[in-house]
Structures are given as structure tokens and as C-alpha cells.
PDB file of N, CA and C in Angstrom:
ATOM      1  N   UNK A   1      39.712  -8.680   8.472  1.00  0.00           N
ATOM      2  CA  UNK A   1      38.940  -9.870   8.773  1.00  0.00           C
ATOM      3  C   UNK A   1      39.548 -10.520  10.007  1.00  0.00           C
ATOM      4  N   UNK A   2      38.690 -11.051  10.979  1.00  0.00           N
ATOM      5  CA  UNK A   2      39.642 -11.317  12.051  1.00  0.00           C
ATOM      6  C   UNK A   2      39.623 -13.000  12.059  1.00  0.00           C
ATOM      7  N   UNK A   3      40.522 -13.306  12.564  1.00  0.00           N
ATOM      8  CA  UNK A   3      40.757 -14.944  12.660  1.00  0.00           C
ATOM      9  C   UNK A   3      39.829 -16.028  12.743  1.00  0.00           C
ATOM     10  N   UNK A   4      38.665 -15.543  13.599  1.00  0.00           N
ATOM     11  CA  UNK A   4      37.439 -16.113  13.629  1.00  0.00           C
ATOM     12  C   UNK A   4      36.539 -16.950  12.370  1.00  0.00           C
ATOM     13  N   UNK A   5      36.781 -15.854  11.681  1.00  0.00           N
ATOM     14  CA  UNK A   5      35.900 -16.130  10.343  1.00  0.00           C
ATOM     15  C   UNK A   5      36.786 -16.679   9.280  1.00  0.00           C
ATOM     16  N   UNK A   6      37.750 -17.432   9.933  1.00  0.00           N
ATOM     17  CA  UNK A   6      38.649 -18.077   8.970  1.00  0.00           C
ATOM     18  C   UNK A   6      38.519 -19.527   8.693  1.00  0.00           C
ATOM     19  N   UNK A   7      37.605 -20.161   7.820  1.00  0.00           N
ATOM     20  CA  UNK A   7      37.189 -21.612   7.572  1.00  0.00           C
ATOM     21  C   UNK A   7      38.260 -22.830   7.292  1.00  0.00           C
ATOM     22  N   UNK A   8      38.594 -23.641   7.953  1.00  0.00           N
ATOM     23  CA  UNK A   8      39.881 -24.639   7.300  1.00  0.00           C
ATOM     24  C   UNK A   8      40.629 -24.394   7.446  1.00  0.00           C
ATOM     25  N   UNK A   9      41.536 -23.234   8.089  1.00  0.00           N
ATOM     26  CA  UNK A   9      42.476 -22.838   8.692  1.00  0.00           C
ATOM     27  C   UNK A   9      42.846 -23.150  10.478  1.00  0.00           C
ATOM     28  N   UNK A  10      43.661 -23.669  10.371  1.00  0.00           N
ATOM     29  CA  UNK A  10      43.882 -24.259  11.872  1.00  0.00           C
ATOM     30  C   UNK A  10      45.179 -23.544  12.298  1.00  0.00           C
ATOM     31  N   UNK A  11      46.202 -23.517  11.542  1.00  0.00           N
ATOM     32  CA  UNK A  11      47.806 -23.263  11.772  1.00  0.00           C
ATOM     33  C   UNK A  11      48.566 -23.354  10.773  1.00  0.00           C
ATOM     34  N   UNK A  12      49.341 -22.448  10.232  1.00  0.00           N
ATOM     35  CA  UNK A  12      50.060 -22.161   9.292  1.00  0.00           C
ATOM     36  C   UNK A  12      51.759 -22.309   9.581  1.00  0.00           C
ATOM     37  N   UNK A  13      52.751 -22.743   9.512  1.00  0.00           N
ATOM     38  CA  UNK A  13      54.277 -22.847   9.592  1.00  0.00           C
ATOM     39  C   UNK A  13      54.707 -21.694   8.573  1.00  0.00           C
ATOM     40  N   UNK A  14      54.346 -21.526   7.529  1.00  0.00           N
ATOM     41  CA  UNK A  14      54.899 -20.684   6.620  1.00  0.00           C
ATOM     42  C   UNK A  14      54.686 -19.386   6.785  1.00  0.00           C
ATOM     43  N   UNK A  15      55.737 -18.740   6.935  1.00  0.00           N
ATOM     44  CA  UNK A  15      55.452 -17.264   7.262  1.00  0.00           C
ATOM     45  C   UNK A  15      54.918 -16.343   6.285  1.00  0.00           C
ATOM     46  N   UNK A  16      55.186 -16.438   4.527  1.00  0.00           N
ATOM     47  CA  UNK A  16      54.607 -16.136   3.981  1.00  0.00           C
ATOM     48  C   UNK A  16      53.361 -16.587   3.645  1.00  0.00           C
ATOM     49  N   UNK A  17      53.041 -17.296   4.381  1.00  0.00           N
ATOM     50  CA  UNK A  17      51.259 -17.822   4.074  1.00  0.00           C
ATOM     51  C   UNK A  17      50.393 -16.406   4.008  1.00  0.00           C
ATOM     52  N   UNK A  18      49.512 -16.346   2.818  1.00  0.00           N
ATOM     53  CA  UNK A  18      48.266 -15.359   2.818  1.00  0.00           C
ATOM     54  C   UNK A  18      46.947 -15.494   2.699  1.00  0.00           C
ATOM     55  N   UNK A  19      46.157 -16.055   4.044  1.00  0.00           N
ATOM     56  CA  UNK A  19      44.977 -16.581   3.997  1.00  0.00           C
ATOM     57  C   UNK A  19      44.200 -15.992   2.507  1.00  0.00           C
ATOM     58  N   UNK A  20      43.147 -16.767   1.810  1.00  0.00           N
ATOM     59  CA  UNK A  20      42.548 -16.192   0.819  1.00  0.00           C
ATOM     60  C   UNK A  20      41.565 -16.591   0.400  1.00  0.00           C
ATOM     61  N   UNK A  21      40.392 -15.800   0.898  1.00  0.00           N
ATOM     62  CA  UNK A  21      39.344 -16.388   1.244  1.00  0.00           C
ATOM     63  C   UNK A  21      38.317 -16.420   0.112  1.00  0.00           C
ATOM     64  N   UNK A  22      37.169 -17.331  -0.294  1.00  0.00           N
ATOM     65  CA  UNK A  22      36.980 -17.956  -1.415  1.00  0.00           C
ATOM     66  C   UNK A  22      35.519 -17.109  -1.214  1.00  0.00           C
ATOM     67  N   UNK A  23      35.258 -16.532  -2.774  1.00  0.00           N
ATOM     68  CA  UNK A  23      33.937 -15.681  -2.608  1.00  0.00           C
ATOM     69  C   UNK A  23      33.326 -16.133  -3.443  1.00  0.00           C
ATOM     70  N   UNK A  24      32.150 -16.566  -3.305  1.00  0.00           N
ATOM     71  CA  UNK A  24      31.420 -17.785  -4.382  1.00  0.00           C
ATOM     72  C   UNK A  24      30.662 -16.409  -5.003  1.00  0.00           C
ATOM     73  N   UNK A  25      30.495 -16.711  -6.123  1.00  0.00           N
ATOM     74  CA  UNK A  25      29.688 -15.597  -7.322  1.00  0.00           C
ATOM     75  C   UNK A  25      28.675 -16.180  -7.489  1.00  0.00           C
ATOM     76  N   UNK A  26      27.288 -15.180  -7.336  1.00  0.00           N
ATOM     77  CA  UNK A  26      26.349 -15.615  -7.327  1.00  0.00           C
ATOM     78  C   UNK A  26      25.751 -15.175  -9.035  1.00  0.00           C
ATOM     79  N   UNK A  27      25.277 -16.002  -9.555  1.00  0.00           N
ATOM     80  CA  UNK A  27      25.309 -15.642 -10.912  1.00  0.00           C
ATOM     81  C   UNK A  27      23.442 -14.970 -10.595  1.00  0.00           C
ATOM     82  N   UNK A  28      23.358 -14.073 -11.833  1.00  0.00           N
ATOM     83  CA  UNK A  28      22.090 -12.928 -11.548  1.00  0.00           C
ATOM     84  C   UNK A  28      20.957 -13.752 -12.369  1.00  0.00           C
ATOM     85  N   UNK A  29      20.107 -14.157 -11.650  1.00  0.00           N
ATOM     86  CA  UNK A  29      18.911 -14.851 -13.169  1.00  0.00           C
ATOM     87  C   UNK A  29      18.325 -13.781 -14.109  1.00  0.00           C
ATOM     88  N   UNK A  30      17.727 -14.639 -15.148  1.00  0.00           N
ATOM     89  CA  UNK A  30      17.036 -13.377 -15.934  1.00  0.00           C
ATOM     90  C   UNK A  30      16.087 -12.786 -15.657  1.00  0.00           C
ATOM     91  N   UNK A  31      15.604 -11.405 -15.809  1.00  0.00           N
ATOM     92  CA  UNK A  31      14.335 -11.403 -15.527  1.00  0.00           C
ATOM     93  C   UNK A  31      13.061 -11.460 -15.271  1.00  0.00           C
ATOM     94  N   UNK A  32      12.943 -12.082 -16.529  1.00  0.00           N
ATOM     95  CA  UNK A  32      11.357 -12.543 -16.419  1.00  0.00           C
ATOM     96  C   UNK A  32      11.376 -13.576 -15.689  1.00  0.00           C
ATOM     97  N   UNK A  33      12.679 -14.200 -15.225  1.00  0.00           N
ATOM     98  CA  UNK A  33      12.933 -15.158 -13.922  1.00  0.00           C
ATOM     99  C   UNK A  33      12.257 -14.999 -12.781  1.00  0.00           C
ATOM    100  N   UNK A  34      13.352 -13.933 -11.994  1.00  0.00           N
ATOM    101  CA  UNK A  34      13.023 -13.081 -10.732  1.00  0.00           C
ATOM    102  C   UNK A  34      11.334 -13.073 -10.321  1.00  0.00           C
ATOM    103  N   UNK A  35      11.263 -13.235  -9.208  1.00  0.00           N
ATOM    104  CA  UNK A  35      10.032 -13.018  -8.664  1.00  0.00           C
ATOM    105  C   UNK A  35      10.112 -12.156  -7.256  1.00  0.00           C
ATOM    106  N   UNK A  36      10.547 -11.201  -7.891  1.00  0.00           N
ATOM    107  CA  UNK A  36      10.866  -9.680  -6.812  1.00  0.00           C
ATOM    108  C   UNK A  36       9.189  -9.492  -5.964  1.00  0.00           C
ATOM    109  N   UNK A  37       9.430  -9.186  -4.679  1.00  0.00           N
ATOM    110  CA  UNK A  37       8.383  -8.870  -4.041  1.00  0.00           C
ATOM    111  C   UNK A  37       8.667  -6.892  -4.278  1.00  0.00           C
ATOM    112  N   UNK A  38       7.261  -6.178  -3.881  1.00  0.00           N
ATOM    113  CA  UNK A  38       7.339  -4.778  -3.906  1.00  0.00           C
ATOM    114  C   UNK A  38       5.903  -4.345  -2.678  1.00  0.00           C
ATOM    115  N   UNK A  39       6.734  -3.525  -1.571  1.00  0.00           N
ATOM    116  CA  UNK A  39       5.904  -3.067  -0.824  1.00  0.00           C
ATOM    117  C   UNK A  39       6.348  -1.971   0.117  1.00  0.00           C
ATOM    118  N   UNK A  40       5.070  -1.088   1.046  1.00  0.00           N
ATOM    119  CA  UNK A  40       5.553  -0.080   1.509  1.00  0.00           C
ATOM    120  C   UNK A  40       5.999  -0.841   2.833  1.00  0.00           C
ATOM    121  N   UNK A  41       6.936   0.169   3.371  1.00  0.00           N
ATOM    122  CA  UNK A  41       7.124  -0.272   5.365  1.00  0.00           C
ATOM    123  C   UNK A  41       7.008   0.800   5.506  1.00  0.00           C
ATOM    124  N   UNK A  42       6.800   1.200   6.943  1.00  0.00           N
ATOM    125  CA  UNK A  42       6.927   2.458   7.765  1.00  0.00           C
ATOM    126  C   UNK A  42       7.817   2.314   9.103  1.00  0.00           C
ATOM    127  N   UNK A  43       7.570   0.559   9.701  1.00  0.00           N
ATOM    128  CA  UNK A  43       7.916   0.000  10.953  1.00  0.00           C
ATOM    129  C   UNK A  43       9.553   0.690  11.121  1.00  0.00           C
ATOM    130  N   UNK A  44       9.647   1.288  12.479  1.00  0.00           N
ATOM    131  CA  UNK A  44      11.529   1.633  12.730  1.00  0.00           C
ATOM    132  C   UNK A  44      11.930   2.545  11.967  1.00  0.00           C
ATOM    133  N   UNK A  45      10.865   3.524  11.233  1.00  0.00           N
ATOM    134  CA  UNK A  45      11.368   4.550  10.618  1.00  0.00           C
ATOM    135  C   UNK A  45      10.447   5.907  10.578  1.00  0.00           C
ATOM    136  N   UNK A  46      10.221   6.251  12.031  1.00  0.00           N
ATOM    137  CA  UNK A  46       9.043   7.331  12.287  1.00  0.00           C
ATOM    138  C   UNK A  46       7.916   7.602  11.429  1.00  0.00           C
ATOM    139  N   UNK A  47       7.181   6.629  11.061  1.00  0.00           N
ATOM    140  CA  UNK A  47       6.396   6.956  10.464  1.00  0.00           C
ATOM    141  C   UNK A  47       6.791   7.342   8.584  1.00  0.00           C
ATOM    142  N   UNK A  48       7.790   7.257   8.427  1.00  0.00           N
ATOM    143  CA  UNK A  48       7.915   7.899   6.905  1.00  0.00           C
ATOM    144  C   UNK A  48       7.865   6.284   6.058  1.00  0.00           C
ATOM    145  N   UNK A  49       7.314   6.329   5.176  1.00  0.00           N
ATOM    146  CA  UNK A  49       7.180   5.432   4.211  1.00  0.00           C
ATOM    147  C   UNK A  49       8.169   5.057   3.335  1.00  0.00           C
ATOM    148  N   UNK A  50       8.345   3.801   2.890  1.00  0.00           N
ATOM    149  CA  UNK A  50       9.582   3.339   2.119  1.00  0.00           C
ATOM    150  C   UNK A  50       9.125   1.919   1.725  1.00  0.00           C
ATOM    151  N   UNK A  51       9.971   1.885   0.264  1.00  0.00           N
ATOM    152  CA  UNK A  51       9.311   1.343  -0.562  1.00  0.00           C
ATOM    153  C   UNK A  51       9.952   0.113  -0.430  1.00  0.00           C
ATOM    154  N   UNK A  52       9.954  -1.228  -0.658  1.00  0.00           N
ATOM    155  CA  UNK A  52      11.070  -2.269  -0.754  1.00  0.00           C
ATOM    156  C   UNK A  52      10.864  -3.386  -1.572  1.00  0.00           C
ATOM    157  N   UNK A  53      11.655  -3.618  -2.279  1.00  0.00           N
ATOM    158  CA  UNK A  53      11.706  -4.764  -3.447  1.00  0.00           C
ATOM    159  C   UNK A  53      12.442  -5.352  -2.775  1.00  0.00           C
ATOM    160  N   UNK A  54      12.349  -6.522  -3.078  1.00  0.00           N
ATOM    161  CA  UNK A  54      12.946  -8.049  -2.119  1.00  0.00           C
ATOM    162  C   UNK A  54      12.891  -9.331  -2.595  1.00  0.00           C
ATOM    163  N   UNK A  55      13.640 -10.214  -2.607  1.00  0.00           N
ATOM    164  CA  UNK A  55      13.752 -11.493  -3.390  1.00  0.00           C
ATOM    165  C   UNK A  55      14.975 -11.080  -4.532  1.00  0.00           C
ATOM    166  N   UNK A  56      15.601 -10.394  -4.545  1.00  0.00           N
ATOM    167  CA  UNK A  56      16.307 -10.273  -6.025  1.00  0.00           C
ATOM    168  C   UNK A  56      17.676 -11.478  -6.102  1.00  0.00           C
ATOM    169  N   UNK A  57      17.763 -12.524  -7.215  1.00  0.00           N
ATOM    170  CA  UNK A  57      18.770 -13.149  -6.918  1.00  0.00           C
ATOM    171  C   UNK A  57      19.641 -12.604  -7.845  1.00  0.00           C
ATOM    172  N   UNK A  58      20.772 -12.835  -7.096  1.00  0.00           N
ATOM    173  CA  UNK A  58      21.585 -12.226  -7.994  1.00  0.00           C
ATOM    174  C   UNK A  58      23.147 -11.325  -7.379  1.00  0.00           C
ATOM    175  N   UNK A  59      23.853 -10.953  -8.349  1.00  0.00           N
ATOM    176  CA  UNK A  59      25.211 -10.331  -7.811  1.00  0.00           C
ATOM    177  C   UNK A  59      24.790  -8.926  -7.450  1.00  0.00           C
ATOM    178  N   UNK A  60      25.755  -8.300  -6.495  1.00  0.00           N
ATOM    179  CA  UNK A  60      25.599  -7.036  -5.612  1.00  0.00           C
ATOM    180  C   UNK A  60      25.700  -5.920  -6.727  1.00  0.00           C
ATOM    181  N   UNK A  61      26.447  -6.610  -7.500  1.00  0.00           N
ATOM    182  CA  UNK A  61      26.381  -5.451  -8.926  1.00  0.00           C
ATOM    183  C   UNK A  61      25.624  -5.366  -9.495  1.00  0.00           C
ATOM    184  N   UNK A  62      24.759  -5.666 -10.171  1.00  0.00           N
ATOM    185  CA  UNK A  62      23.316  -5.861 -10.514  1.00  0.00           C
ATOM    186  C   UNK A  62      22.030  -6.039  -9.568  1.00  0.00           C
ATOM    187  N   UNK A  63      22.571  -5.718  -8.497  1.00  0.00           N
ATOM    188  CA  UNK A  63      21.318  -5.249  -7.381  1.00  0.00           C
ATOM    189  C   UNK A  63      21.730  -3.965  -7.327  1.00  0.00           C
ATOM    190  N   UNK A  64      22.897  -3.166  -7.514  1.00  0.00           N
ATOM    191  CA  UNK A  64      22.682  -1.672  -6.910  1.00  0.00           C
ATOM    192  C   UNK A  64      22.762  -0.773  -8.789  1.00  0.00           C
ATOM    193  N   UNK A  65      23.078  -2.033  -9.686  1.00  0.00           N
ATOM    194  CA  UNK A  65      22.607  -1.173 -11.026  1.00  0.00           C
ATOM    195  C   UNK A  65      21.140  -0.956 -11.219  1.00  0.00           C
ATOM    196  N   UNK A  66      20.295  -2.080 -11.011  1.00  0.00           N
ATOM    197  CA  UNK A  66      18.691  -1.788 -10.544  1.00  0.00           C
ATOM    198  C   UNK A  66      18.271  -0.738  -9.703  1.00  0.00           C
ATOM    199  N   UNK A  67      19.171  -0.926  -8.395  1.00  0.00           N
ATOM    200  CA  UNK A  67      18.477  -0.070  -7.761  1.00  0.00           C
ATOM    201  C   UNK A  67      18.706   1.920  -8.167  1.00  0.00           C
ATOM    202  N   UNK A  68      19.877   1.507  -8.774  1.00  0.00           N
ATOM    203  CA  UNK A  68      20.059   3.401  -9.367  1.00  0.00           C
ATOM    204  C   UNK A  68      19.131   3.379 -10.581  1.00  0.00           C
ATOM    205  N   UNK A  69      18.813   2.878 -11.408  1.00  0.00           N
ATOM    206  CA  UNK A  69      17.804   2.670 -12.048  1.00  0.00           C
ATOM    207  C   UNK A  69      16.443   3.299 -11.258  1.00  0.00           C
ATOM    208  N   UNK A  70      16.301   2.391 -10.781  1.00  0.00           N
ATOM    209  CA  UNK A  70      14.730   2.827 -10.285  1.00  0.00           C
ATOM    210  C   UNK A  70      14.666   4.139  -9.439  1.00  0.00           C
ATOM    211  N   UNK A  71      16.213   4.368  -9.045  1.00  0.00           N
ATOM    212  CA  UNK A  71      15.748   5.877  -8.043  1.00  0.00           C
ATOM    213  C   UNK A  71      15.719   6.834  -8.839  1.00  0.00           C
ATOM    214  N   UNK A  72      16.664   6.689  -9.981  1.00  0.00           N
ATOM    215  CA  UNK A  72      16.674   7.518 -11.226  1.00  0.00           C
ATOM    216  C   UNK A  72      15.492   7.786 -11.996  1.00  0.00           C
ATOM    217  N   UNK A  73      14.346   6.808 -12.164  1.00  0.00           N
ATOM    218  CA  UNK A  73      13.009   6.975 -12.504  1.00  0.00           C
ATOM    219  C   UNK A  73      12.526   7.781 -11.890  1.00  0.00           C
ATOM    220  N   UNK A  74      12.477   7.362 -10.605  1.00  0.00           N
ATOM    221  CA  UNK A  74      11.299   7.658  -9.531  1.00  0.00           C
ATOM    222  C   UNK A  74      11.983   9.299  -8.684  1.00  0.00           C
ATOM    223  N   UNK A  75      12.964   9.279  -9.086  1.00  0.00           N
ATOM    224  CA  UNK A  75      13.337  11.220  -8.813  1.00  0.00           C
ATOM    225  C   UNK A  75      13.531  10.737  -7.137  1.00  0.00           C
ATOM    226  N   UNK A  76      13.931   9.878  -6.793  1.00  0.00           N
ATOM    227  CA  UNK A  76      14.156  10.308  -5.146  1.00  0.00           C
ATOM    228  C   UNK A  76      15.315   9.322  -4.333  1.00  0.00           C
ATOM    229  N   UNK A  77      15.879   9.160  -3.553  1.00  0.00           N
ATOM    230  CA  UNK A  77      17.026   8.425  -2.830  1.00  0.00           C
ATOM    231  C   UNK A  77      16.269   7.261  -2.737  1.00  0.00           C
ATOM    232  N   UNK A  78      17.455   6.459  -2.361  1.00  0.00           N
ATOM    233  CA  UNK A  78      16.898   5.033  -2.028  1.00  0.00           C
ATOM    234  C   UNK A  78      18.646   3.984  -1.589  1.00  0.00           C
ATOM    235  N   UNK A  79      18.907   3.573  -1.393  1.00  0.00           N
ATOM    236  CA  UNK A  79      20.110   2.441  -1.090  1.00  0.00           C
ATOM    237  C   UNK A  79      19.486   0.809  -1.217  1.00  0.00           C
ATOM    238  N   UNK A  80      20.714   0.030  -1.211  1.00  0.00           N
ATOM    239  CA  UNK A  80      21.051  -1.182  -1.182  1.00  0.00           C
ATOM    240  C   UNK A  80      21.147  -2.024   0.174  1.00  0.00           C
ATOM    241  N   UNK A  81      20.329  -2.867   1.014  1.00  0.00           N
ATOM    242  CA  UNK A  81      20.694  -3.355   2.215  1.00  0.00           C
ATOM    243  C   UNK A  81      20.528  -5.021   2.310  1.00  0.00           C
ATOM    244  N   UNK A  82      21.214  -5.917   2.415  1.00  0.00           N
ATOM    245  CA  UNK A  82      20.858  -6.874   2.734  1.00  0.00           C
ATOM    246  C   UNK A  82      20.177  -7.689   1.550  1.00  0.00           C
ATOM    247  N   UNK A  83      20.540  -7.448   0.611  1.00  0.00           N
ATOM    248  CA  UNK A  83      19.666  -8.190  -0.851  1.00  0.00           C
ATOM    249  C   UNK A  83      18.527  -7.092  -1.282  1.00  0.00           C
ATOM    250  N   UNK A  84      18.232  -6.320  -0.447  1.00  0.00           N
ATOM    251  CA  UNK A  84      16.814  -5.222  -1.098  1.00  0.00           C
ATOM    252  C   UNK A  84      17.405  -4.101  -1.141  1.00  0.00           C
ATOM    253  N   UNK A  85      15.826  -3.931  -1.905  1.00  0.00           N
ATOM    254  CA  UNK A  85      16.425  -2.225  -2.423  1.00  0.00           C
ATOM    255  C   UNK A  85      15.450  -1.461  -1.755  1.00  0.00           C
ATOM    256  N   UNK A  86      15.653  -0.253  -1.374  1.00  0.00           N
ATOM    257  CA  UNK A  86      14.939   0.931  -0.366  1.00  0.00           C
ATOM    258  C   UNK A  86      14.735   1.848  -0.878  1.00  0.00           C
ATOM    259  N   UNK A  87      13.680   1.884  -1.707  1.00  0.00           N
ATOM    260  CA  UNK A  87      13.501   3.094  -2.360  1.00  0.00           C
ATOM    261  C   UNK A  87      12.441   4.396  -1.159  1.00  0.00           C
ATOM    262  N   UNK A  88      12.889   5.725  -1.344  1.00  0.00           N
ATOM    263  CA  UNK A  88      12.439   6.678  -0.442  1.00  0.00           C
ATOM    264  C   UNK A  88      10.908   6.916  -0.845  1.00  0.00           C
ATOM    265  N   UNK A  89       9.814   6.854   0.018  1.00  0.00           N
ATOM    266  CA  UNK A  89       8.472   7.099  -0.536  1.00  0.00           C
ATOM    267  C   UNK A  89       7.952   6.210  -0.671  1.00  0.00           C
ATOM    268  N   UNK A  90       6.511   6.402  -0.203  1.00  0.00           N
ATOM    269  CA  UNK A  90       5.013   5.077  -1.264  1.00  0.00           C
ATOM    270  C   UNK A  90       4.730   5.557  -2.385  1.00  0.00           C
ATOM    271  N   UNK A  91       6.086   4.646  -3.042  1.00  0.00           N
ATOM    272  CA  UNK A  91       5.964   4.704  -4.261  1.00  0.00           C
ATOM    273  C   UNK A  91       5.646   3.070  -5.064  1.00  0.00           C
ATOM    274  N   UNK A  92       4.655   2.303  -4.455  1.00  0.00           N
ATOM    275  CA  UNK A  92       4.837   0.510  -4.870  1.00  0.00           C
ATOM    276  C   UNK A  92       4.060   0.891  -6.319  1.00  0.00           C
ATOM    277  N   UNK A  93       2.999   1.691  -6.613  1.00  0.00           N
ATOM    278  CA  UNK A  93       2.512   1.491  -8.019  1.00  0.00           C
ATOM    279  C   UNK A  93       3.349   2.289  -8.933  1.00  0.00           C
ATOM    280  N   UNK A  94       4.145   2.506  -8.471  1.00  0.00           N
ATOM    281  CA  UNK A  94       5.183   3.460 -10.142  1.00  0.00           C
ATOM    282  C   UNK A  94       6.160   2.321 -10.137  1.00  0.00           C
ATOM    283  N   UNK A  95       6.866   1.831  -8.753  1.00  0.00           N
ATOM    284  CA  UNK A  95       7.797   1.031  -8.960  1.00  0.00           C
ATOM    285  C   UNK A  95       7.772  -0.448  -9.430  1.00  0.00           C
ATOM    286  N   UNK A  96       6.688  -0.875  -9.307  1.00  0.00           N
ATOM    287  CA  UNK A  96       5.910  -1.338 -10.055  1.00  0.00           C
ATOM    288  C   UNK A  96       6.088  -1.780 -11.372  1.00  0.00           C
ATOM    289  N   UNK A  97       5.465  -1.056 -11.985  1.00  0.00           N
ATOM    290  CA  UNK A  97       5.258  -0.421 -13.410  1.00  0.00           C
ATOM    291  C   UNK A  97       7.005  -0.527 -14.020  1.00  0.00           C
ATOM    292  N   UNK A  98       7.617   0.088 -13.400  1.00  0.00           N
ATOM    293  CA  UNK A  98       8.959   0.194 -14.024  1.00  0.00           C
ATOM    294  C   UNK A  98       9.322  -0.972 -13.972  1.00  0.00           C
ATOM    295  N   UNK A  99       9.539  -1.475 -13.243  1.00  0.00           N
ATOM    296  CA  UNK A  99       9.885  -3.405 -12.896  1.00  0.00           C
ATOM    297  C   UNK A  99       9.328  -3.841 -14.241  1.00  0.00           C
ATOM    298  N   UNK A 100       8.080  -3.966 -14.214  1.00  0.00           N
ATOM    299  CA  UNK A 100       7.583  -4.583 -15.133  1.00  0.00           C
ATOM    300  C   UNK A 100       7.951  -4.448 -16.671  1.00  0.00           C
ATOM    301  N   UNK A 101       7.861  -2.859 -16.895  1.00  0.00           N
ATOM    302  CA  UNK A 101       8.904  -2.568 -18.129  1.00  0.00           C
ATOM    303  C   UNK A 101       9.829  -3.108 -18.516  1.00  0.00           C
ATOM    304  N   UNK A 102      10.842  -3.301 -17.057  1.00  0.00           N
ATOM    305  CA  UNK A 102      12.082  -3.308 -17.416  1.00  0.00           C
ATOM    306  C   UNK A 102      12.200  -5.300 -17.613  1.00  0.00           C
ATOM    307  N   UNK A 103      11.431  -5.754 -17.703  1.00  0.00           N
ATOM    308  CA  UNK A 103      10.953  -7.446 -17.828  1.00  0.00           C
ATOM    309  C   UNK A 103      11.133  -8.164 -16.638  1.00  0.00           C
ATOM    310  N   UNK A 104      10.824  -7.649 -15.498  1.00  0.00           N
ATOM    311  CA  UNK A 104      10.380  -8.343 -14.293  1.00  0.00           C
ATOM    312  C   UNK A 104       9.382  -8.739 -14.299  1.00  0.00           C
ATOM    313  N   UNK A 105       8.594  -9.779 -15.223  1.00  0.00           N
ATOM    314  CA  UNK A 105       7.453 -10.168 -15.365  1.00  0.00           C
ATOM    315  C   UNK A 105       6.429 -10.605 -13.540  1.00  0.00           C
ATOM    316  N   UNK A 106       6.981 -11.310 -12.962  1.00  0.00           N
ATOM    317  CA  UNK A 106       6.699 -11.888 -12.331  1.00  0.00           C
ATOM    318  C   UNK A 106       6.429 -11.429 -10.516  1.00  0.00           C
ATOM    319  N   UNK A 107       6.581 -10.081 -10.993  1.00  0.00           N
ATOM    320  CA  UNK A 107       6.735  -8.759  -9.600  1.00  0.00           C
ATOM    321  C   UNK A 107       5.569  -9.333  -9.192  1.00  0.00           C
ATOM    322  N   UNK A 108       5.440  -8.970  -8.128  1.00  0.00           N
ATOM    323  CA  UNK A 108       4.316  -8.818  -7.072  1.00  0.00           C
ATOM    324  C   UNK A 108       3.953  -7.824  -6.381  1.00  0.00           C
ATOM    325  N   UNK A 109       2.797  -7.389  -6.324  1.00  0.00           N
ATOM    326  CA  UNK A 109       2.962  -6.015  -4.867  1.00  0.00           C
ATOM    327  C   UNK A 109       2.324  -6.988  -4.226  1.00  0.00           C
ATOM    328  N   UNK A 110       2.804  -6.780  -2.564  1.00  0.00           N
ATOM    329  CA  UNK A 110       2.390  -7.099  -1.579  1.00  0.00           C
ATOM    330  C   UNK A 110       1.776  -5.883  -0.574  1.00  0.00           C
ATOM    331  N   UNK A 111       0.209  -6.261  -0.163  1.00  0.00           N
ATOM    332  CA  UNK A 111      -0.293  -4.958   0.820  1.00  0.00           C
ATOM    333  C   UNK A 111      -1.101  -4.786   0.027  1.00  0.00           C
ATOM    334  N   UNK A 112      -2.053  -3.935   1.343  1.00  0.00           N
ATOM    335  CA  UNK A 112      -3.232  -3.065   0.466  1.00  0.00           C
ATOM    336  C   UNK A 112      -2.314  -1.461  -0.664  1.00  0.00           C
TER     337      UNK A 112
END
């Protein structure tokens, strides 16, 4: 981490000082909470289709246990970026469906 991104820190005298930086936990709501968006993109990725759920609140651990979940359904790759999940393929009506199973009441598809 470089010095920059060091908040409240100005100058230290103590040589054993060990900056330690404070990581706020984002607690995960429940499901039928969540109001996950679900849709295809193609934009910045030659033309190949990809699926994306978006809005998820919640900890990074329970965004990439969802997201192996759903690639595990849906038989195909997918990763974790930035709060969404990237599932490989137009796949919005299966992924969908599984959301909903799994008590994401409140999914949305977005798009024709």
C-alpha cells in the first residue's frame, strides 16, 4: 500500500509504529432483500455475450459464493468484478430462474 492512501496519518516518531488500516465490513442483506439487476452486455467484448447481475449488497464472500453457485448451475465460467458477477453467455432467463429459487425475490431482468 503506498503512503498516499494512508488516511490520518501525517508522521509517526515511533519506529515501531504499524500503520493499520481499518476495513469496514459490509454486512450481506437477506435475500428476498436484494434487488439484483440481470442482463446481457456484449459492449468491449467482441461481440460475445455476457451475462451480469448487479446491485448485490453485501460482503466479497458472499458475492463470489453466489457467483460459483450460479456458474455451477449454468455449466459455464463467469468471475467476480467490481460488486457484479459475469456470468459467460445469454444466459438472463436461466439465471434468472435460479436467483429466484435461490430467494432473490426481487430480481429484475433488464433488456429485451
Amino acid at each position: 500500500m503506498s503512503k498516499k492512501n494512508r488516511v490520518n496519518i501525517v508522521y509517526s516518531t515511533n519506529q515501531n509504529f504499524d500503520y493499520e488500516e481499518e476495513i469496514e465490513e459490509v454486512e450481506t442483506l437477506e435475500n428476498n432483500k436484494q434487488e439484483l439487476k440481470v442482463f446481457v452486455d456484449r459492449k468491449q467484448r467482441k461481440g460475445k455475450a455476457v451475462t451480469i447481475i448487479s446491485n448485490f449488497i453485501g460482503s466479497t464472500d458472499d458475492l463470489n459464493d453466489l457467483s460459483k453457485t450460479l456458474k455451477s448451475k449454468c455449466g459455464v465460467g463467469g468471475s467476480c468484478k467490481d460488486g457484479e458477477i459475469l456470468i459467460q453467455g445469454e444466459l438472463k432467463e436461466k439465471v434468472y430462474d435460479l436467483l429466484v429459487n435461490l430467494g432473490f425475490t426481487k430480481t429484475k431482468k433488464i433488456g429485451g
